[in-house]
Protein backbone atom coordinates (compact mmCIF):
# COMPACT_ATOMS: atom_id res chain seq x y z
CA UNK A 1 -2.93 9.62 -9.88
CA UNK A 2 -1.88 8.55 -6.17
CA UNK A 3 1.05 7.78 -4.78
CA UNK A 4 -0.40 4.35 -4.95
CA UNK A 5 -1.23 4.14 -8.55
CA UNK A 6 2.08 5.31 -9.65
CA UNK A 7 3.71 3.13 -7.51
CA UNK A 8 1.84 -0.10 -8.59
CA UNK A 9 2.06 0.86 -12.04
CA UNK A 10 5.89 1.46 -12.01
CA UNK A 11 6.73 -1.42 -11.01
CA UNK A 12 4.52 -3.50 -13.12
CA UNK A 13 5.77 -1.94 -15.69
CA UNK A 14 9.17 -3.25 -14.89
CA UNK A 15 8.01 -6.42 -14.45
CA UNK A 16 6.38 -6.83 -17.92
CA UNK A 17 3.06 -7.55 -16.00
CA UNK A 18 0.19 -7.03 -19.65
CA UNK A 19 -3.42 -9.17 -17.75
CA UNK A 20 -3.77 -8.42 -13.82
CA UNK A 21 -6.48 -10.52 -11.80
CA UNK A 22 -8.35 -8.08 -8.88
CA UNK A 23 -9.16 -9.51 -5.57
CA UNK A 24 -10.52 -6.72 -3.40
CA UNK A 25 -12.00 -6.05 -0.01
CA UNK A 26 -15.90 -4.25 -0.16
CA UNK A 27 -14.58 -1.25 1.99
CA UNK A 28 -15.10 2.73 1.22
CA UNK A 29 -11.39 3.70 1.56
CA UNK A 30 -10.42 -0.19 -0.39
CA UNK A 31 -12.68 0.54 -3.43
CA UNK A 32 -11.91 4.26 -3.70
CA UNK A 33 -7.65 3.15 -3.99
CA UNK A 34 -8.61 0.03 -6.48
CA UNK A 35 -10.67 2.24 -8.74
CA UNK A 36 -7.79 4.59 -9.20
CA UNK A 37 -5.78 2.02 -9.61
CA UNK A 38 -7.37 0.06 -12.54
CA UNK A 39 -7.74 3.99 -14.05
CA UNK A 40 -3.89 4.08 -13.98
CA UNK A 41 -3.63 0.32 -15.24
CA UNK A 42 -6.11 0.45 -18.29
CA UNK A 43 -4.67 4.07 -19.50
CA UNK A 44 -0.88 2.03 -19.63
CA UNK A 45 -2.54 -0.86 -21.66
CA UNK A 46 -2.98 -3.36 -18.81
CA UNK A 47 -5.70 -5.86 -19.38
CA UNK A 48 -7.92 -6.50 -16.24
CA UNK A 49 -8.76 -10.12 -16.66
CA UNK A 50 -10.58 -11.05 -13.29
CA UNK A 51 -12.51 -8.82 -10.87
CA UNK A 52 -14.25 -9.67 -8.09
CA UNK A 53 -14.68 -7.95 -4.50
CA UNK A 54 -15.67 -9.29 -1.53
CA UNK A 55 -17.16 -8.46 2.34
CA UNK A 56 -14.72 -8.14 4.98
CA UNK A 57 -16.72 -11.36 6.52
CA UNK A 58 -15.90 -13.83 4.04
CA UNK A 59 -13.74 -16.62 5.29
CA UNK A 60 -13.69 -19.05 2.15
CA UNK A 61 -11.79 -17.57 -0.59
CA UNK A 62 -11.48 -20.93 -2.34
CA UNK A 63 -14.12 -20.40 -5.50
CA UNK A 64 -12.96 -16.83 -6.10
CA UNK A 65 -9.53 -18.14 -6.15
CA UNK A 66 -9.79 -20.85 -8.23
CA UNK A 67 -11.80 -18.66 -10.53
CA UNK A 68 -9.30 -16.13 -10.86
CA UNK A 69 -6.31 -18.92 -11.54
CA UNK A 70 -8.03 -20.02 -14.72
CA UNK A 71 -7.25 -16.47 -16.57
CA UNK A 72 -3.40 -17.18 -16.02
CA UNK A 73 -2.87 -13.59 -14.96
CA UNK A 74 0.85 -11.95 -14.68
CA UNK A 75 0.02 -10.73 -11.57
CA UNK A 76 -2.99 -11.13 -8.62
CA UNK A 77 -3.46 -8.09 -7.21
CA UNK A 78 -4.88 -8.13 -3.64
CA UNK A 79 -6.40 -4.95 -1.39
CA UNK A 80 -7.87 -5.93 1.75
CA UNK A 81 -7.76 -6.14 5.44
CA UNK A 82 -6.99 -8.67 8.34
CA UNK A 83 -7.85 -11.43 8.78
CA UNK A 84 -9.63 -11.72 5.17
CA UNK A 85 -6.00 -10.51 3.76
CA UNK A 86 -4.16 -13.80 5.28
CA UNK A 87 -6.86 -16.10 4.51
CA UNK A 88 -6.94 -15.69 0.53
CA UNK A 89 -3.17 -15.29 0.81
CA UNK A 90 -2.81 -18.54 1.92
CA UNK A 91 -5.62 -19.92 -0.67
CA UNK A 92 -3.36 -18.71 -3.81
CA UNK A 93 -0.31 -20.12 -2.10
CA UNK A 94 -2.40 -23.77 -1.33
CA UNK A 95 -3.42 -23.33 -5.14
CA UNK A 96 0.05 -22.63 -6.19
CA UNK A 97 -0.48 -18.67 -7.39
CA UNK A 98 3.23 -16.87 -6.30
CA UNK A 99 2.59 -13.74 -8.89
CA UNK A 100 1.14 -11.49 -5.93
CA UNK A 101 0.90 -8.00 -5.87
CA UNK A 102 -0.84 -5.77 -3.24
CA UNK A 103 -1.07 -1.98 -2.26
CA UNK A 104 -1.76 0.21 0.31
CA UNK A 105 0.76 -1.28 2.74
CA UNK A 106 -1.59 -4.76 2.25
CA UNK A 107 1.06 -7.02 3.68
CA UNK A 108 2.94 -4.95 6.06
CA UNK A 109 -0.18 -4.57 7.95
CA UNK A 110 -0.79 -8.56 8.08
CA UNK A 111 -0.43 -10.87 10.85
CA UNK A 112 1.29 -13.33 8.86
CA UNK A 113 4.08 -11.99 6.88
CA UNK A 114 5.34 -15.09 5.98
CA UNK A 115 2.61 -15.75 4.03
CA UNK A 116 3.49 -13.15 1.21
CA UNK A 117 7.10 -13.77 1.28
CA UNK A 118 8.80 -12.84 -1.85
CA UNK A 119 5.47 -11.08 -2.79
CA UNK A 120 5.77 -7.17 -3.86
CA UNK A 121 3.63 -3.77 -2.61
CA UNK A 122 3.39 -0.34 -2.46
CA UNK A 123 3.98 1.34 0.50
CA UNK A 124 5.24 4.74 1.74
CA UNK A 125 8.37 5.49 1.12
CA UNK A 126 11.60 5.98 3.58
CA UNK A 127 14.33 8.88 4.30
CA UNK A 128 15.60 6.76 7.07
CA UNK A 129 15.87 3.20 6.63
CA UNK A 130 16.42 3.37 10.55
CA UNK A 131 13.13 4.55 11.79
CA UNK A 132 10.80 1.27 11.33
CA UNK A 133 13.63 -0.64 13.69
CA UNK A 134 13.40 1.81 16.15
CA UNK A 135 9.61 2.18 15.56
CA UNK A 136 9.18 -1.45 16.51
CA UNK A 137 12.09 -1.06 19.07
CA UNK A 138 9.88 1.62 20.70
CA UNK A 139 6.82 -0.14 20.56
CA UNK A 140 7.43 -3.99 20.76
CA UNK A 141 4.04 -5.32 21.95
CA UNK A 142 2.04 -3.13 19.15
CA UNK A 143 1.25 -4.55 15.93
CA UNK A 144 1.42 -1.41 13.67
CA UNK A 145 2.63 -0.93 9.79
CA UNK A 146 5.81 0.83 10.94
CA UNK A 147 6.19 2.03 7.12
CA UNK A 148 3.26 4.24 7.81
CA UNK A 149 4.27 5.73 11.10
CA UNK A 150 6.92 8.25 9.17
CA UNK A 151 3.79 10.22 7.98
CA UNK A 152 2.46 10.46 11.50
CA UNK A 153 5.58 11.79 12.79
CA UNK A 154 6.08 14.17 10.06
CA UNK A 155 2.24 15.75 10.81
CA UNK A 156 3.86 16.14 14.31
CA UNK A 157 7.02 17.41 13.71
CA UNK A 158 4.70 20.18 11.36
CA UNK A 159 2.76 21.67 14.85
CA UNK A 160 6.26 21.26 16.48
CA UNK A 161 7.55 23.53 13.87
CA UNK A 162 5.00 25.70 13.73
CA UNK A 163 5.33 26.61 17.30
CA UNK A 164 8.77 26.92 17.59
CA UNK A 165 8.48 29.36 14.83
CA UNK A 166 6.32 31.11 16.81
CA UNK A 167 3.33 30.64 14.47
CA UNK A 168 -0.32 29.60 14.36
CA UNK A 169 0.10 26.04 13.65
CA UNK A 170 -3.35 26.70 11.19
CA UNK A 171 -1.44 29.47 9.67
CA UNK A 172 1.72 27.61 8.96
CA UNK A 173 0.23 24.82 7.69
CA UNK A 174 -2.47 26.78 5.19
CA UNK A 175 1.36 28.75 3.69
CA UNK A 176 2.98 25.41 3.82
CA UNK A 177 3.45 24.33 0.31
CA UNK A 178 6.75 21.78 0.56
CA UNK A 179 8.80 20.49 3.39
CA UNK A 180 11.29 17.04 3.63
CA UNK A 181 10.17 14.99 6.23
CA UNK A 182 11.14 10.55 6.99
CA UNK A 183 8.60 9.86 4.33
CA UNK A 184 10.75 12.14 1.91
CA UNK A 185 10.07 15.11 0.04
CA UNK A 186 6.18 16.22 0.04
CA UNK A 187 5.06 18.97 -2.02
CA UNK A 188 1.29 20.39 -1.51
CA UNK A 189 -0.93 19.64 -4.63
CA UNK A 190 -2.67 22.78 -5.61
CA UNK A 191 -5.82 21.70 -7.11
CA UNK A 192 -6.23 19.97 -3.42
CA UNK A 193 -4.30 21.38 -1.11
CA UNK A 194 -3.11 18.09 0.08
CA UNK A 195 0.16 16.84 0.44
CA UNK A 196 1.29 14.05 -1.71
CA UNK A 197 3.85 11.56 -0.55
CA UNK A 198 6.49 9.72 -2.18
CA UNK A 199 5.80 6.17 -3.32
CA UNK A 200 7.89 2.51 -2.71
CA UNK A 201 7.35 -0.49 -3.23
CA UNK A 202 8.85 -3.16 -1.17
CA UNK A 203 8.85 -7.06 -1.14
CA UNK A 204 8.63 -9.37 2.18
CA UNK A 205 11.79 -10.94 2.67
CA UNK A 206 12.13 -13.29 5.62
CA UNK A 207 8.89 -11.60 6.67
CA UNK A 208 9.68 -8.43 6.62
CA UNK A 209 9.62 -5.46 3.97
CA UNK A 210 12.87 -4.88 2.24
């Protein structure tokens, strides 16, 4: 599983969520998360009532919407990007859906945060609850997930690391097999060799994860 399966099935778990409703983007790195994700969501039980992805060009959400309302799902799950993300956000608000649910940092990364307030995600997760003010502090006039940027500065603090230690930074990474960094503890998979970072989910709250 991902950090993004376990974190969407966590908390629906929680929140008693048995029929979820799948509005997805057409897009490699979209489908590749989703199909994990229903994986994850079938093996717990889940009941995928509604399915239907679209192309990042659509602009008229309002049939696929209305479509998806009739199966009374627990939860709408949404996974795409700007501006198609706002647009059918604001479709299943006009239609009166408020059980949303999206991953991959899918309303962080909007335009519109208001439009998803009070709606919950997954996202990366935080060591420092300081670092996204003084991301945004740092960068005011740059419209960036600031959840993300911890992973970023982790890779960067790695080479810094590396070097101070006197080390080929290719080296040091290849031995690397767990460090702490802002996005919390990361531990190297071995059957990948990638590193696999914590998961949280968050909800927009006055338009803005909490």
């Amino acid at each position: 599983s991902t950090k993004e399966e376990i974190g969407i099935i966590k908390s629906a778990k929680t929140r008693g969520v048995k029929t979820v409703a799948l509005l997805t983007q057409n897009h490699p790195g979209v489908n590749a998360a989703v199909e994990g994700v229903k994986k994850a969501v079938l093996a717990e039980g889940t009941q995928i009532v509604f399915e239907e992805r679209f192309e990042g060009s659509v602009r008229d959400f309002k049939t696929m919407v209305a479509k998806a309302k009739q199966t009374n799902a627990d939860v709408y799950f949404l996974r795409s990007l700007p501006p198609s993300l706002e647009i059918l956000g604001e479709e299943l608000r006009t239609l009166g859906v408020r059980s949303i649910a999206g991953g991959g940092g899918a309303f962080a990364i909007s335009a519109k945060p208001e439009i998803f307030e009070g709606y919950w995600y997954q996202d990366g997760a935080l060591t420092n609850d300081e670092f996204p003010t003084r991301f945004k502090k740092s960068f005011p006039d740059i419209r960036y997930n600031a959840l993300a940027a911890p992973h970023g500065y982790d890779s960067f603090m790695l080479f810094v690391r590396a070097i101070e230690a006197g080390q080929d930074p290719a080296l040091y990474l290849q031995n690397l097999t767990e460090y702490d960094g802002l996005a919390g503890h990361m531990r190297k998979l071995p059957a990948t060799g990638n590193f696999r970072a914590p998961a949280a989910i968050w909800t927009i709250v006055n338009g803005t994860p909490k």
